[in-house]
C-alpha atoms as a PDB file:
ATOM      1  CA  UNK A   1     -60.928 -89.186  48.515  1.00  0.00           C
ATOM      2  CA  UNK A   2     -64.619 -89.111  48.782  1.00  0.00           C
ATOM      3  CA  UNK A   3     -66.865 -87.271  46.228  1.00  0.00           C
ATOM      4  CA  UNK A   4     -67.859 -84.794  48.150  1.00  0.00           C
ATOM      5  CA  UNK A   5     -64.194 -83.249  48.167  1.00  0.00           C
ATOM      6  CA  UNK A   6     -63.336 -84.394  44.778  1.00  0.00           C
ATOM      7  CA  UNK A   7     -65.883 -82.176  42.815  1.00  0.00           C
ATOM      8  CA  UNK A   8     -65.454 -78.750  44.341  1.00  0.00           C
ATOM      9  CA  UNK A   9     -62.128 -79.150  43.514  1.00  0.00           C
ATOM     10  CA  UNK A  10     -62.229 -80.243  39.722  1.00  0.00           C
ATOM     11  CA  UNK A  11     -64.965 -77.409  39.645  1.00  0.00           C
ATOM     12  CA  UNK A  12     -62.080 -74.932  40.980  1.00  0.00           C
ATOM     13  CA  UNK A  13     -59.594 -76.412  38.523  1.00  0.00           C
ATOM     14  CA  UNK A  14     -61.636 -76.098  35.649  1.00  0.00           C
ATOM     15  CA  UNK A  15     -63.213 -71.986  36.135  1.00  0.00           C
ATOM     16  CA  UNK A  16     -59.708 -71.132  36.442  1.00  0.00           C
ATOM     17  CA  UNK A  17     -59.615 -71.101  32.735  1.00  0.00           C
ATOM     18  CA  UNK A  18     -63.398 -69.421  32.462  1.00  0.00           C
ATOM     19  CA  UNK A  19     -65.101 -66.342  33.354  1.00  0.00           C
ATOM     20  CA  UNK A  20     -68.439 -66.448  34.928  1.00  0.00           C
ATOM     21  CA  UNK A  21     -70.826 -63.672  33.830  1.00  0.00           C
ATOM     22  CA  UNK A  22     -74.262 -62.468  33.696  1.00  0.00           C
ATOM     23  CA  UNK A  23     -75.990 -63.510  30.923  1.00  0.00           C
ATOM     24  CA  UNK A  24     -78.313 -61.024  29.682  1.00  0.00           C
ATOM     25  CA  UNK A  25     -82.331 -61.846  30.432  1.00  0.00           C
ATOM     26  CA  UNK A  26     -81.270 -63.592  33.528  1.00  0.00           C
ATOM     27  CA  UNK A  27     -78.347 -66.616  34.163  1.00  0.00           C
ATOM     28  CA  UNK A  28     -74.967 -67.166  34.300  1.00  0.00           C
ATOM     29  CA  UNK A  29     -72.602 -67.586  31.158  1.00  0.00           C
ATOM     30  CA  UNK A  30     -68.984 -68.897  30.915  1.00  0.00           C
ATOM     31  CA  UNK A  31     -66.386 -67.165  28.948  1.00  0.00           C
ATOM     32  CA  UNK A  32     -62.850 -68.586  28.243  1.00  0.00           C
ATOM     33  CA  UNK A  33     -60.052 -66.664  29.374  1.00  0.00           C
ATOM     34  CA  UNK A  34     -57.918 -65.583  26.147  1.00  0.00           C
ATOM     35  CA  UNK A  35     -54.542 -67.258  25.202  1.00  0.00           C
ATOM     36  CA  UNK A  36     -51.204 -64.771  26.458  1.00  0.00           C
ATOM     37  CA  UNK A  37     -50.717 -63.993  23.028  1.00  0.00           C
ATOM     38  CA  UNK A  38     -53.778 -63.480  20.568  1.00  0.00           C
ATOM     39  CA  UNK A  39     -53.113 -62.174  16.839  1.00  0.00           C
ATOM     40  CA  UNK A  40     -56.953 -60.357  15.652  1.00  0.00           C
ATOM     41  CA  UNK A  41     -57.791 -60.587  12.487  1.00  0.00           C
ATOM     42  CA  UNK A  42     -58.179 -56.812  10.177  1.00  0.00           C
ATOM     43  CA  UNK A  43     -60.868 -55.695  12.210  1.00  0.00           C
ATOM     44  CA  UNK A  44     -59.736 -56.147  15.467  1.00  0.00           C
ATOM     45  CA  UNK A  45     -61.924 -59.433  16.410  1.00  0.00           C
ATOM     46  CA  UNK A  46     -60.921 -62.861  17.853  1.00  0.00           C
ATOM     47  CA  UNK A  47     -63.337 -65.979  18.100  1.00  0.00           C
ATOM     48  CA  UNK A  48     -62.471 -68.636  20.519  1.00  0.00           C
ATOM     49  CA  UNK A  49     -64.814 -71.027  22.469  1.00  0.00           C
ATOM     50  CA  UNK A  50     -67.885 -69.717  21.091  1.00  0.00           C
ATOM     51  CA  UNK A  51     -67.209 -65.874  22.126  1.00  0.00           C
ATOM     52  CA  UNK A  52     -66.463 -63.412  19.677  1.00  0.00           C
ATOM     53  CA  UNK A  53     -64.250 -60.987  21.212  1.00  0.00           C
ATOM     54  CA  UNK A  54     -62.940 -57.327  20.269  1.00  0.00           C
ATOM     55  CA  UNK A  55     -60.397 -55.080  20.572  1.00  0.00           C
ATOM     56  CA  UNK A  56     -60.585 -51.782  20.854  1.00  0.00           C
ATOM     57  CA  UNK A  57     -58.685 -48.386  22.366  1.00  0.00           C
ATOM     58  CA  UNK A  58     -56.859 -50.366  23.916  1.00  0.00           C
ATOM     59  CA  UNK A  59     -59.450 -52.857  25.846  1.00  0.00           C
ATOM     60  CA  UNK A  60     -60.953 -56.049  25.218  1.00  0.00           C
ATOM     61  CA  UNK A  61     -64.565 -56.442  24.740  1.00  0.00           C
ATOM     62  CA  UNK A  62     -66.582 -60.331  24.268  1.00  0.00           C
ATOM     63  CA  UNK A  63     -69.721 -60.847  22.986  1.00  0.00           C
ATOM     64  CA  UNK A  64     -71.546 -64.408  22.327  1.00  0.00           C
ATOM     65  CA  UNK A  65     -72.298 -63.418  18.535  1.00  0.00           C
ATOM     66  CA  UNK A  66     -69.496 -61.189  15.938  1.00  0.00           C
ATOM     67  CA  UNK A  67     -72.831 -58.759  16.305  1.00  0.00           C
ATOM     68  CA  UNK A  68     -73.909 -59.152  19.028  1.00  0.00           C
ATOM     69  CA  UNK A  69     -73.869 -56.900  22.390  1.00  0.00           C
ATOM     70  CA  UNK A  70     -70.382 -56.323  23.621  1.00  0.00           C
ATOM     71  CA  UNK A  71     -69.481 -56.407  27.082  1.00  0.00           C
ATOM     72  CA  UNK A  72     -65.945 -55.164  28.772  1.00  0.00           C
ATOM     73  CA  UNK A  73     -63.512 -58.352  29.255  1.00  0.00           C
ATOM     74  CA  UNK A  74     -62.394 -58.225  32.730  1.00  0.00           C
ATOM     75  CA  UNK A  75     -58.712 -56.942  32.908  1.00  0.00           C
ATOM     76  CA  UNK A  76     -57.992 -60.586  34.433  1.00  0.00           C
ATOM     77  CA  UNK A  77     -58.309 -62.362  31.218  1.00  0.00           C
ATOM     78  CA  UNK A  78     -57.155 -59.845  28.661  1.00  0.00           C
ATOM     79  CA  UNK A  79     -53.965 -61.692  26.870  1.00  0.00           C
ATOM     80  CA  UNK A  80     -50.596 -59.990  27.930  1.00  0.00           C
ATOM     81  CA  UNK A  81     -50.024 -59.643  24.204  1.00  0.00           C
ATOM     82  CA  UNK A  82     -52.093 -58.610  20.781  1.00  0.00           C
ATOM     83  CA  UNK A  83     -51.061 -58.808  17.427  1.00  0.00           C
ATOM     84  CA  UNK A  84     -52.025 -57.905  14.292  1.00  0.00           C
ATOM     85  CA  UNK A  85     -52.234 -60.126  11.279  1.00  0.00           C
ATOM     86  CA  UNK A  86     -50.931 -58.840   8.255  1.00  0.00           C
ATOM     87  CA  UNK A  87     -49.597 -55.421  10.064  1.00  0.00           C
ATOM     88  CA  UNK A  88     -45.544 -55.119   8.776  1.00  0.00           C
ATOM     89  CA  UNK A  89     -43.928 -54.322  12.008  1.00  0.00           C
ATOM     90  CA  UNK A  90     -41.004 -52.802  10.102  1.00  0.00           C
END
């Protein structure tokens, strides 16, 4: 297989696992798709991949810094489940 057909494809393979985004000021930014299940810590946040992400009435939020701007996580790579550490689920 030549090049030419090879790297579209990898390319393909790997954004699978990413979001694409505007970055703010002009660009694009990736950000990782969350695991299926993610536990957040006391104050709702998760940091994976360089994003800190936070959750919220129910919605996911990701941001590049714990402080910084948040912007809405598309639906598509919300994790199908969310824990709580330390919650008793008694």
């Amino acid at each position: 297989m030549s090049n030419h057909v090879l790297v579209p494809a990898f390319s393909l393979l790997v954004l699978t696992g990413c979001m694409v985004a505007p970055r703010q000021g002009g660009g694009l930014e990736i950000v990782p798709i969350l695991p299926v299940v993610v536990e957040v810590d006391s104050d709702n946040y998760y940091a994976q991949g360089g994003y800190h992400y936070f959750y919220t009435s129910d919605r996911w939020y990701y941001a590049s810094s714990r402080n910084g701007e948040r912007r809405e996580l598309p639906r598509s790579h919300w994790p199908k489940e969310t824990r709580h550490r330390g919650w008793d689920r008694h």
